[in-house]
Protein backbone atom coordinates (compact mmCIF):
# COMPACT_ATOMS: atom_id res chain seq x y z
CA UNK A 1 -7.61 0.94 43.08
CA UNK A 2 -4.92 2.18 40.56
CA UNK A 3 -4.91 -0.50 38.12
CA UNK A 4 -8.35 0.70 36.27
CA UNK A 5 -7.12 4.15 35.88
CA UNK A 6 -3.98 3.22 34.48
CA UNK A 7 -5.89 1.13 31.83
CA UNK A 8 -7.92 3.38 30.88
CA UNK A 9 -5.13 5.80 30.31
CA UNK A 10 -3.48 3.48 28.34
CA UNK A 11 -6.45 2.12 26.36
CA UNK A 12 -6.72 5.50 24.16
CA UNK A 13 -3.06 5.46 23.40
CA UNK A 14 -3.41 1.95 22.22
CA UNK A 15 -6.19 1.82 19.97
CA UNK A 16 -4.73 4.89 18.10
CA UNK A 17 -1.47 2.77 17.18
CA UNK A 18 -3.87 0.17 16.20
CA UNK A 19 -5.67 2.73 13.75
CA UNK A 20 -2.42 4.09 12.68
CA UNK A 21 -1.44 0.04 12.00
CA UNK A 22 -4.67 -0.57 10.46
CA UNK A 23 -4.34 2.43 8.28
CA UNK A 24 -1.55 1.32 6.92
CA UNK A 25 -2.15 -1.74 6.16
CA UNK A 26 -5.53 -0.71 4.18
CA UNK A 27 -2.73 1.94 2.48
CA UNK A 28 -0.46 -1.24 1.43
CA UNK A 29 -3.39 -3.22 0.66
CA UNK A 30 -5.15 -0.76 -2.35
CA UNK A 31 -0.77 0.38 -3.25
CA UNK A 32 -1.18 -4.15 -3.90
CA UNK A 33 -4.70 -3.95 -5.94
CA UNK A 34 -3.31 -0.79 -7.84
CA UNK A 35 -0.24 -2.42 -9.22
CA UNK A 36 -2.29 -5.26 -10.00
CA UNK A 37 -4.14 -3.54 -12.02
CA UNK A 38 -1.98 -1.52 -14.05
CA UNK A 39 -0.08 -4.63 -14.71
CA UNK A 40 -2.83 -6.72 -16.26
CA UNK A 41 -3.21 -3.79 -18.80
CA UNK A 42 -1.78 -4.20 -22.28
CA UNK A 43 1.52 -3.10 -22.78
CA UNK A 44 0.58 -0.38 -25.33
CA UNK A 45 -1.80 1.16 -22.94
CA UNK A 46 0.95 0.94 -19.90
CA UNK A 47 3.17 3.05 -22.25
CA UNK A 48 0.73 5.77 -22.90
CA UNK A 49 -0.24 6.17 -19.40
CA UNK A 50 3.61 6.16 -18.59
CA UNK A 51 3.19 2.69 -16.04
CA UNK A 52 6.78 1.84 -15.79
CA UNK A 53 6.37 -0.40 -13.17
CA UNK A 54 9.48 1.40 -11.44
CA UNK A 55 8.22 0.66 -8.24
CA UNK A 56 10.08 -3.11 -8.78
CA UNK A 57 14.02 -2.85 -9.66
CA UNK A 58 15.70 -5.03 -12.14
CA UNK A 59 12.07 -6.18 -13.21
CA UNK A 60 11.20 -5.58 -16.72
CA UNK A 61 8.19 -3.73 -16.91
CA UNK A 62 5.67 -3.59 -19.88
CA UNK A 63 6.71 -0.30 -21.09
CA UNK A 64 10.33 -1.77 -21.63
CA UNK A 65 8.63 -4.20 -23.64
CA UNK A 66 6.52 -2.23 -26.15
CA UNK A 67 9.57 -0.29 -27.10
C-alpha cells in the first residue's frame, strides 16, 4: 500500500520544522528572561554595562534615566 511510505517520507520532514519551531521558541523564550533581567538591574549598573533597552522604541530605558 502507498499510504505508509508516503508517511514515512513525510514524517522526517515534519518533525524537523517542528525542531526548527521549537528552537525558536526556546530562542524567544531566554531573548524574554534576558531582558528581564537586565531590566530589574539598577539604573546605574544598566548604564555601565551600556543596557539601553533599545530593543523597545519610544520606551524610556534606564540608561535615559540615570543621565
Amino acid at each position: 500500500m502507498l499510504l505508509p511510505e508516503r508517511e514515512e517520507v513525510a514524517m522526517p520532514g515534519f518533525v524537523a520544522n517542528m525542531r526548527v519551531y521549537f528552537g525558536r521558541i526556546r530562542t524567544m523564550r531566554k531573548e524574554i528572561r534576558t531582558r528581564r533581567l537586565l531590566d530589574s538591574l539598577p539604573p546605574h549598573i544598566q548604564a555601565d554595562i551600556g543596557w539601553s533597552g533599545s530593543g523597545f522604541p519610544g520606551r524610556r530605558s534606564a540608561v535615559d534615566e540615570y543621565r
